[in-house]
Protein backbone atom coordinates (compact mmCIF):
# COMPACT_ATOMS: atom_id res chain seq x y z
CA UNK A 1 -7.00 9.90 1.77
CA UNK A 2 -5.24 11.46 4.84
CA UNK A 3 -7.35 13.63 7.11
CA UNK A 4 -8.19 17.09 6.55
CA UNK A 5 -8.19 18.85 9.46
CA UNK A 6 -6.76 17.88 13.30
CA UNK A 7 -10.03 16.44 14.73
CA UNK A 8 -10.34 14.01 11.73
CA UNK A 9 -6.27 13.45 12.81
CA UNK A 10 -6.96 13.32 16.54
CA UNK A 11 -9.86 10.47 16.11
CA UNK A 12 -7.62 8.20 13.66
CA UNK A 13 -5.97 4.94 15.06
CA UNK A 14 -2.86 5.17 16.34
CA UNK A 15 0.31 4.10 13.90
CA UNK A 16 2.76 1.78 13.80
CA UNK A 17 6.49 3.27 14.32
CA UNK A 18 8.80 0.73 12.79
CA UNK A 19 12.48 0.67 14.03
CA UNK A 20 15.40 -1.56 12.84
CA UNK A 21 14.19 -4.31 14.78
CA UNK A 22 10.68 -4.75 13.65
CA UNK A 23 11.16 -2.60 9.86
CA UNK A 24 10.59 -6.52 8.15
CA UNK A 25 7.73 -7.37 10.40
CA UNK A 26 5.89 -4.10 9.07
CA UNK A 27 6.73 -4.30 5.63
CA UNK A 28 5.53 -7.82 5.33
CA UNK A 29 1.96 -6.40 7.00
CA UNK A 30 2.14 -3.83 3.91
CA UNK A 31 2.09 -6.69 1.52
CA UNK A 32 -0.48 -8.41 3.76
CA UNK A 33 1.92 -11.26 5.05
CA UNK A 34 2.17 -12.19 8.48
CA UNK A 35 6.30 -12.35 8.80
CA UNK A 36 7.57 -13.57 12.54
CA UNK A 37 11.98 -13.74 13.39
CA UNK A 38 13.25 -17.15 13.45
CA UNK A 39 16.61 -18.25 14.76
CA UNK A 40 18.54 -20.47 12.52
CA UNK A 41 20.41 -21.88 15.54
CA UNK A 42 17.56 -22.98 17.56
CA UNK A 43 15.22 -23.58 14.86
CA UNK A 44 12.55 -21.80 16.51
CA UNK A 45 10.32 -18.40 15.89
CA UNK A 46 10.10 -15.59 18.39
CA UNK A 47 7.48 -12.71 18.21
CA UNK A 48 8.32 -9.85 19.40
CA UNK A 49 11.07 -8.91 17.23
CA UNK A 50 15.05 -8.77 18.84
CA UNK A 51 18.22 -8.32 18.23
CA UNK A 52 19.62 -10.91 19.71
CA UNK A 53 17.71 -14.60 19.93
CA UNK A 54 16.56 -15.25 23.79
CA UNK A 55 17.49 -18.29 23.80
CA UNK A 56 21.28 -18.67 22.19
CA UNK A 57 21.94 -14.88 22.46
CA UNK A 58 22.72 -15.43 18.25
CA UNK A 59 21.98 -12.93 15.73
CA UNK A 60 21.54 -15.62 13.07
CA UNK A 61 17.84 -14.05 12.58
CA UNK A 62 15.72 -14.02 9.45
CA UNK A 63 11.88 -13.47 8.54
CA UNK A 64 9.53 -16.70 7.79
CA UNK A 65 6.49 -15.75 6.58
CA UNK A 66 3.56 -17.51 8.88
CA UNK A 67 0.19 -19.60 7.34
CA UNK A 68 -1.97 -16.46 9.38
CA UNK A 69 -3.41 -19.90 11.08
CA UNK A 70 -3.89 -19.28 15.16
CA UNK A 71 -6.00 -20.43 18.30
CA UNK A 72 -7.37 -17.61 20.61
CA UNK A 73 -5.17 -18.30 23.53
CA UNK A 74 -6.44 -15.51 25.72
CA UNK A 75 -8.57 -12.06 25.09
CA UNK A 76 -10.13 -9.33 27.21
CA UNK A 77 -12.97 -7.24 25.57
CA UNK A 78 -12.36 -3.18 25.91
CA UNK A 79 -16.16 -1.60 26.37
CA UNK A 80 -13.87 2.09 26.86
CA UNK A 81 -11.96 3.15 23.95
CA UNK A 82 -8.19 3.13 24.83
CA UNK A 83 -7.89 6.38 22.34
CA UNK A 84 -9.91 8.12 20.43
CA UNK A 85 -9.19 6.27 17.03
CA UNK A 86 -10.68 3.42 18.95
CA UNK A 87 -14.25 5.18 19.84
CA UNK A 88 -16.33 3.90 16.46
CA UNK A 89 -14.94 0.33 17.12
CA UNK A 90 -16.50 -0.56 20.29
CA UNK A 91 -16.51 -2.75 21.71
CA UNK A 92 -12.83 -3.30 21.18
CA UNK A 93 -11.46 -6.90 21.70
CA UNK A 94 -7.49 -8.00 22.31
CA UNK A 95 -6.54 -11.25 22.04
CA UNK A 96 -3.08 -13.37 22.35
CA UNK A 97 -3.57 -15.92 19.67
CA UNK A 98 -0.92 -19.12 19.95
CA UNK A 99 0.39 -18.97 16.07
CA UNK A 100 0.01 -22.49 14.46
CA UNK A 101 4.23 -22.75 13.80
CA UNK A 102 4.85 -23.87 17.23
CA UNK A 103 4.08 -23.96 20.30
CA UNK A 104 3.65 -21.36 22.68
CA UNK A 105 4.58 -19.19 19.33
CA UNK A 106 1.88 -15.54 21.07
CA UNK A 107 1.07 -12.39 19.34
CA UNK A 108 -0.73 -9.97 20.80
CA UNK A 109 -3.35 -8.64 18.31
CA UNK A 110 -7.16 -7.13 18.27
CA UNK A 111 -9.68 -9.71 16.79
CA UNK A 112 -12.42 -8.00 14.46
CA UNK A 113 -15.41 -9.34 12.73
CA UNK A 114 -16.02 -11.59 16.06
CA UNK A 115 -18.81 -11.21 19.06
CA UNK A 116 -17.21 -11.16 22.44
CA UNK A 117 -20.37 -13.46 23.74
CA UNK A 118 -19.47 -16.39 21.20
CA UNK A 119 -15.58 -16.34 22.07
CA UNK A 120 -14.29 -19.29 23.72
CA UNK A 121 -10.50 -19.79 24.05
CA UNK A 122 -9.15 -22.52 21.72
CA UNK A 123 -10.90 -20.76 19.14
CA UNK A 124 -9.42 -20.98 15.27
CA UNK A 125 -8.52 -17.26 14.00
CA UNK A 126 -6.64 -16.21 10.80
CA UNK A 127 -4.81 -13.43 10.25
CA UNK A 128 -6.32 -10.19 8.68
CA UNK A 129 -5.09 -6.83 7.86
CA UNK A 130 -6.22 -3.06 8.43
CA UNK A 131 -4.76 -0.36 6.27
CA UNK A 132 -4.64 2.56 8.89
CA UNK A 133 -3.88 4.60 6.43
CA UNK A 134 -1.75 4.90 2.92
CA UNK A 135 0.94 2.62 3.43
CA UNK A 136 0.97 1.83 6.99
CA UNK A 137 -1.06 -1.39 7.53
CA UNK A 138 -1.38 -3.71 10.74
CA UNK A 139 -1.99 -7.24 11.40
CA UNK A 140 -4.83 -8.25 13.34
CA UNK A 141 -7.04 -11.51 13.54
CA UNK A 142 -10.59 -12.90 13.04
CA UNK A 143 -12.49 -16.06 13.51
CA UNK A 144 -11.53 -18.53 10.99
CA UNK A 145 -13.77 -18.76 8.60
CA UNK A 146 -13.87 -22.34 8.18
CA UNK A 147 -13.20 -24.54 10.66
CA UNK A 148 -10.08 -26.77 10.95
CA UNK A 149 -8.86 -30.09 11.77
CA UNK A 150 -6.83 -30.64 14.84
């Protein structure tokens, strides 16, 4: 239901703005897939989205949709709400989480359902995802809920 009045507006989460570049990665969140670009040449995934792979400068690029599977590769915990939206979620954590698919393979998320004192890095996570509102849904991660095999 959208908000009825500014302050309910003002104290919502902050939106996704999709552009050309990222319009797939966004859409896949809708469906609740976690999509990341992958260069044919190089045979390797890249997050965040380009035009133009990094490493061959080739616009052979297309979507592979990821298992959600990831290790907490770094986090900070946020006891001061970054914007209002944020203020009922405290405290707030963001983490870079290594994506299983390969190495070195970082998204930088926020991790829910989790308590910042029983973090550890190396920590299994799975993908998740928040609808902020009608249609516009984000990724984000959580412990795993079992735990898996190296």
């Amino acid at each position: 239901m959208p908000p009825t009045d500014a302050s309910e507006e003002a104290t919502r989460k902050p939106l996704p703005l999709a552009d050309e570049t990222t319009t797939a990665y966004w859409n896949a969140a809708r469906e609740g897939r976690l999509a990341v670009q992958y260069c044919e040449p190089c045979a390797r995934y890249q997050h965040l989205p380009v035009d133009a792979c990094p490493k061959c400068g080739g616009s052979e690029l297309s979507w592979k949709d990821m298992s959600g599977r990831a290790t907490l590769y770094s986090y900070t915990v946020m006891h001061d709400a970054p914007a209002p939206g944020f203020a009922d979620h405290l405290p707030y954590i963001v983490v870079v989480a290594e994506l299983d698919e390969q190495e070195n393979l970082l998204i930088t998320t926020n991790l829910v359902d989790a308590n910042p004192a029983e973090l550890r890095i190396g920590l299994p996570l799975e993908a998740t995802f928040e609808e902020l509102a009608p249609g516009e849904v984000v990724p984000q991660f959580r412990p795993a809920s079992q735990q898996r095999s190296a």
